[in-house]
Structures are given as structure tokens and as C-alpha cells.
N, C-alpha and C. Protein backbone atom coordinates (compact mmCIF):
# COMPACT_ATOMS: atom_id res chain seq x y z
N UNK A 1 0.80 -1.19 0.00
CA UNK A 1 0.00 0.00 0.00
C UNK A 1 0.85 1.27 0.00
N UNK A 2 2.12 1.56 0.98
CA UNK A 2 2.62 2.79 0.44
C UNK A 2 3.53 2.94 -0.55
N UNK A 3 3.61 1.73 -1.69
CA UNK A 3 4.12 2.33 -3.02
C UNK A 3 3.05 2.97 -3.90
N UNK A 4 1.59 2.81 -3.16
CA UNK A 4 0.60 2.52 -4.42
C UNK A 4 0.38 4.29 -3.98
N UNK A 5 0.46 4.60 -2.61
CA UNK A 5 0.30 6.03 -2.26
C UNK A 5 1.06 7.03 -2.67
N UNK A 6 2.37 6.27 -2.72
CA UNK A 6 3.56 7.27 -3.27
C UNK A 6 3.46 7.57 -4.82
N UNK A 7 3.06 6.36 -5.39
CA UNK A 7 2.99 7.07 -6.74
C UNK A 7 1.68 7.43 -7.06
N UNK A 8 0.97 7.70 -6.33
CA UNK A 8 -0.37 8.26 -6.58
C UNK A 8 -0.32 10.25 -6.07
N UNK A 9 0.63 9.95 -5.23
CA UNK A 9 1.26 11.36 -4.59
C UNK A 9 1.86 12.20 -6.17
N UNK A 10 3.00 11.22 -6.41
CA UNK A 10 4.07 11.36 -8.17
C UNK A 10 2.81 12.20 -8.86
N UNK A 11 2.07 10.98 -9.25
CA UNK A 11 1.20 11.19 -10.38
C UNK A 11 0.96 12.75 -10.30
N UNK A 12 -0.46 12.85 -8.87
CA UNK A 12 -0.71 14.24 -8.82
C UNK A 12 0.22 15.41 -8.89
N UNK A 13 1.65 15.34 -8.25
CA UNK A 13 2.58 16.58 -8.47
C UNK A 13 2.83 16.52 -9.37
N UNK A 14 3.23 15.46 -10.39
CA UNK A 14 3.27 15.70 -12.39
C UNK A 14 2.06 16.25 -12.84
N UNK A 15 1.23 16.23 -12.21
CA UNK A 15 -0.38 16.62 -13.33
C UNK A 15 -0.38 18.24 -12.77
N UNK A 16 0.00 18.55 -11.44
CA UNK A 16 -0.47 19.64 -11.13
C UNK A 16 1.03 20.27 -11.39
N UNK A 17 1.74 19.99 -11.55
CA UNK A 17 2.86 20.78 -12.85
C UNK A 17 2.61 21.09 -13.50
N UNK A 18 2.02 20.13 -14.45
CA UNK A 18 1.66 20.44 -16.22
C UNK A 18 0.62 21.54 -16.32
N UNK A 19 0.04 21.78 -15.34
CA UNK A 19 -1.00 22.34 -15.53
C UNK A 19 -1.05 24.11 -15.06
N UNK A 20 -0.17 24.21 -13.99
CA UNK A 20 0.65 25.37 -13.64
C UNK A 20 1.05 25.51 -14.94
N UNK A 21 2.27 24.85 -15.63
CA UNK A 21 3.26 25.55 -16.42
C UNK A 21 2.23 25.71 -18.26
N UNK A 22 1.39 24.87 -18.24
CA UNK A 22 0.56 25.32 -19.53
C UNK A 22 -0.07 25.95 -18.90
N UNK A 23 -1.19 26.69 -18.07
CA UNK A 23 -1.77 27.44 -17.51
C UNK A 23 -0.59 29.30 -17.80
N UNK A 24 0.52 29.07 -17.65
CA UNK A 24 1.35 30.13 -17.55
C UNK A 24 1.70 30.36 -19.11
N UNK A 25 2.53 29.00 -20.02
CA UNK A 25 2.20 29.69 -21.12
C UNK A 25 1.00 30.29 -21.86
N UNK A 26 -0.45 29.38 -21.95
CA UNK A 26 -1.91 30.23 -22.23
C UNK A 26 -1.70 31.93 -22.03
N UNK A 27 -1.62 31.78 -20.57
CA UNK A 27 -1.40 33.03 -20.58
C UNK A 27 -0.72 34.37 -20.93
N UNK A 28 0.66 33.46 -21.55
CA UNK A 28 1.80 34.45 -22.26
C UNK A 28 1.40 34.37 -23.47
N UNK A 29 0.83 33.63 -24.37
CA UNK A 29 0.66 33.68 -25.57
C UNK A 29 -0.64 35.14 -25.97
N UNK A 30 -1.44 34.75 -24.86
CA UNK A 30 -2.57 35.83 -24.66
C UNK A 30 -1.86 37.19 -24.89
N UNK A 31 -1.32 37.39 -23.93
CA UNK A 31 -1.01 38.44 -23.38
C UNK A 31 -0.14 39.09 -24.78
N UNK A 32 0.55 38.15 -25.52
CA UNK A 32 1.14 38.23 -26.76
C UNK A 32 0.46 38.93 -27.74
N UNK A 33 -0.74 37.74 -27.96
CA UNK A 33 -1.74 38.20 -28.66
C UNK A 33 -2.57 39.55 -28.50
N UNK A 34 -2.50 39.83 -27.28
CA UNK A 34 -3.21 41.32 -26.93
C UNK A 34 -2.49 42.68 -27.36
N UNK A 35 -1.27 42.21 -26.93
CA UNK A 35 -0.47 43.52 -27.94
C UNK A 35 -0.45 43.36 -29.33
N UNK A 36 -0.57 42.34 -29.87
CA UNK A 36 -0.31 42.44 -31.22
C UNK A 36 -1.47 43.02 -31.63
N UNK A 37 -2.48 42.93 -31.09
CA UNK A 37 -3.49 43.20 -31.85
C UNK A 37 -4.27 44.04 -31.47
N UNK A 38 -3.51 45.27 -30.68
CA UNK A 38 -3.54 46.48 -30.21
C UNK A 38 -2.86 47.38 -31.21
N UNK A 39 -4.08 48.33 -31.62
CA UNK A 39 -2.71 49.42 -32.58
C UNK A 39 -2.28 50.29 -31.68
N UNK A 40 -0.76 50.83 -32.36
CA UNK A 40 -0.22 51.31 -31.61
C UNK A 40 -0.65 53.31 -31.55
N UNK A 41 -0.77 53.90 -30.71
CA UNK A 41 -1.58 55.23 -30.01
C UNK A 41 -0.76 55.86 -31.12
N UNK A 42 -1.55 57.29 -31.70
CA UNK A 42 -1.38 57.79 -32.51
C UNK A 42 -0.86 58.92 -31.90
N UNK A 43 0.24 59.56 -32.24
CA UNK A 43 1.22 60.75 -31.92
C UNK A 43 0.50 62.36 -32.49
N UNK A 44 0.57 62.59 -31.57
CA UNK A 44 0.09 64.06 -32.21
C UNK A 44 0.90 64.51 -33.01
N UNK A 45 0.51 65.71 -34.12
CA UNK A 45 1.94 65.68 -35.15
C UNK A 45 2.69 67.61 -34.09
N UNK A 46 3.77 67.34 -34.33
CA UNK A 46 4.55 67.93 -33.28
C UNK A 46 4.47 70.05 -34.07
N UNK A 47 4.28 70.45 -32.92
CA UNK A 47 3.64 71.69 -33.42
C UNK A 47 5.05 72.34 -34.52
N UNK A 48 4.83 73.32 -35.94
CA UNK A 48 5.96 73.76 -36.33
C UNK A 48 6.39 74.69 -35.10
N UNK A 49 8.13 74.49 -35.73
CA UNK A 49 9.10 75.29 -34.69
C UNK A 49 8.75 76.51 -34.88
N UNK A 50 8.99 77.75 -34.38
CA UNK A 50 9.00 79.21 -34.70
C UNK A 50 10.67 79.35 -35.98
N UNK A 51 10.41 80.02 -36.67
CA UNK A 51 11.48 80.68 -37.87
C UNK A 51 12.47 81.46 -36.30
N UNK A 52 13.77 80.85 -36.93
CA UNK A 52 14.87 81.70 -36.11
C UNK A 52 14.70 83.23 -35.88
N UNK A 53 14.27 83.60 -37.09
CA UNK A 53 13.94 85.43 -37.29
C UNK A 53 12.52 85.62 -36.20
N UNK A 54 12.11 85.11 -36.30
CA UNK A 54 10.78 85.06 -35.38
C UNK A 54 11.11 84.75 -33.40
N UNK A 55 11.50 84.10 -33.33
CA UNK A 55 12.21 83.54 -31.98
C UNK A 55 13.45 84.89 -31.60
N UNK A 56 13.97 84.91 -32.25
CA UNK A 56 15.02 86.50 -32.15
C UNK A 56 14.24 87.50 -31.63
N UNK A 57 13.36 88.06 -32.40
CA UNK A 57 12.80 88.99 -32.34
C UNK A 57 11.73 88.95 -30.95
N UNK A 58 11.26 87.85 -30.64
CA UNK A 58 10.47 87.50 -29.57
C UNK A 58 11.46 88.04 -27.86
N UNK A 59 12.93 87.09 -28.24
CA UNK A 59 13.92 87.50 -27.32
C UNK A 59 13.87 88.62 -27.06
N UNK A 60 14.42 89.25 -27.87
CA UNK A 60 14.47 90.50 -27.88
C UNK A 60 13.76 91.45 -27.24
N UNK A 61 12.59 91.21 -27.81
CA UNK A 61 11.22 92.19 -27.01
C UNK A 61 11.20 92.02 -25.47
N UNK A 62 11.68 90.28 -25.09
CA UNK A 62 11.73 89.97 -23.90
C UNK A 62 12.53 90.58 -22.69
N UNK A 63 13.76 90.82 -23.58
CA UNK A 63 14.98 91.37 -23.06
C UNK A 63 14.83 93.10 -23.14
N UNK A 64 13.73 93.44 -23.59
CA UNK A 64 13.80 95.22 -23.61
C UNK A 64 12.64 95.13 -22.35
N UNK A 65 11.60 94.41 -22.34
CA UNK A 65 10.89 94.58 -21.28
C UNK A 65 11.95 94.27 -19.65
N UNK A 66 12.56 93.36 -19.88
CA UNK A 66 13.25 93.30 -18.67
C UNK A 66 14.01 94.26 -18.37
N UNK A 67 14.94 95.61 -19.29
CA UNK A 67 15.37 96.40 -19.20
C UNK A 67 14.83 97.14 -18.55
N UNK A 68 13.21 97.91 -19.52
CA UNK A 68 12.47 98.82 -19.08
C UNK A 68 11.76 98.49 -17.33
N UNK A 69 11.98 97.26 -16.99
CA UNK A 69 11.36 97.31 -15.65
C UNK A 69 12.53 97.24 -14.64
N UNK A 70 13.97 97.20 -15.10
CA UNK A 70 14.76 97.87 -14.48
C UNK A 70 15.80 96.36 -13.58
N UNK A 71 14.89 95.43 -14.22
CA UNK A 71 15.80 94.37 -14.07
C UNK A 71 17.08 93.68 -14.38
N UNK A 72 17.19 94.68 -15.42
CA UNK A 72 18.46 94.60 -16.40
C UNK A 72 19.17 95.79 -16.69
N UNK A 73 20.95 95.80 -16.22
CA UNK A 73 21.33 97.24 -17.06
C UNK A 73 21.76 97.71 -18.40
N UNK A 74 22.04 98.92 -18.38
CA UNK A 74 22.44 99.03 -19.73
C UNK A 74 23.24 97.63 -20.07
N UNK A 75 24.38 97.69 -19.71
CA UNK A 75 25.71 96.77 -20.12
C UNK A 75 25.24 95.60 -20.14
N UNK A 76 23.78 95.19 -19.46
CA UNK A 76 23.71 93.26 -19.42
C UNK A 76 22.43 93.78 -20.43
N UNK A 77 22.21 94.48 -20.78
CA UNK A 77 20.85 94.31 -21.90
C UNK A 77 21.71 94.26 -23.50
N UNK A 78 22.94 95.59 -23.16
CA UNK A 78 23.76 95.19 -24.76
C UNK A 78 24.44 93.69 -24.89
N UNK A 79 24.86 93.43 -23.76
CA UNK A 79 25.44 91.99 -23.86
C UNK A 79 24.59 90.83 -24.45
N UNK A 80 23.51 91.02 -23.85
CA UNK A 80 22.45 89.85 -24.30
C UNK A 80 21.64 90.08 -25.73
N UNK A 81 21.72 91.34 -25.95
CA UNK A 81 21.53 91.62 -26.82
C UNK A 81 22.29 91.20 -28.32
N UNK A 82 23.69 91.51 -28.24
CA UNK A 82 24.56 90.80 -28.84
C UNK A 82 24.81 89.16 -29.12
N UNK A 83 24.86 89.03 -27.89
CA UNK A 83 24.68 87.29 -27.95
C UNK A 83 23.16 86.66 -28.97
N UNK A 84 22.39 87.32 -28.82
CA UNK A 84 20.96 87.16 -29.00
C UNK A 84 20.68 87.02 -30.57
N UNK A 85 21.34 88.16 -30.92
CA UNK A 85 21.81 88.17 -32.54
C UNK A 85 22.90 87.61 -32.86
N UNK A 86 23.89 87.12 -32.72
CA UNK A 86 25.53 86.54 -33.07
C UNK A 86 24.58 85.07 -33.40
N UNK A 87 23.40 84.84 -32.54
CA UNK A 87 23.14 83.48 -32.81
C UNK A 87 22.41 83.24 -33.84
């Protein structure tokens, strides 16, 4: 009688293996299948850049308001100013 238990013990831990480890692939194949057959999210199309001449000129205005409110002096408004255009 306890060979007939022991491999009746075998049996069940082989069956309840097989069944874990196909139970786990099912599930990876799924999970496979779910992305594949998911389209992929559509990108917004990316806004145009501003024209260099346009972006300059924006600076610029930026950098005279910071002057006029006294945040900036003469000498750091020509500096940036320069830099601003060199680029």
C-alpha cells in the first residue's frame, strides 16, 4: 500500500505541474496576442518650430521689457543683446 500512495502522490505533483506551467504559457501567448493586436496610439503631429527670425525677435522684445522694468542694465541688456543676434 505505500508504493501505491507514493505514486499516486508522483502522479498528482506531475499533473499539477503540467497544468501550472501550460496554464502560464496560455497566458503568455494571450497576453502576446493582446499587444499584437492592439494598434499602436497615434502621436500628435509635433507643433511647427517658430522661424529663427521670429524667436530673435520674440527674445528680444523679452529682453527690452526686462530692461524697461529695471531688471536689467544698460551693459547686461547690450550683452544679451549681442549674444541674441551673433546666434
Amino acid at each position: 500500500m505505500p508504493g501505491l500512495l507514493r505514486m499516486g502522490a508522483r502522479t498528482a505533483v506531475v499533473a499539477g505541474t503540467a497544468t501550472a506551467v501550460s496554464g502560464r504559457v496560455a497566458r503568455r501567448q494571450q497576453n502576446r496576442w493582446a499587444q499584437q493586436e492592439q494598434p499602436a496610439p497615434e502621436q500628435a503631429p509635433a507643433a511647427p518650430a517658430p522661424a529663427a527670425g521670429e524667436d530673435r525677435v520674440q527674445q528680444l522684445k523679452d529682453l527690452a521689457a526686462l530692461k524697461e522694468q529695471g531688471v536689467l542694465t544698460e551693459t547686461e541688456f547690450e550683452a544679451e543683446k549681442a549674444r541674441i543676434l551673433a546666434s
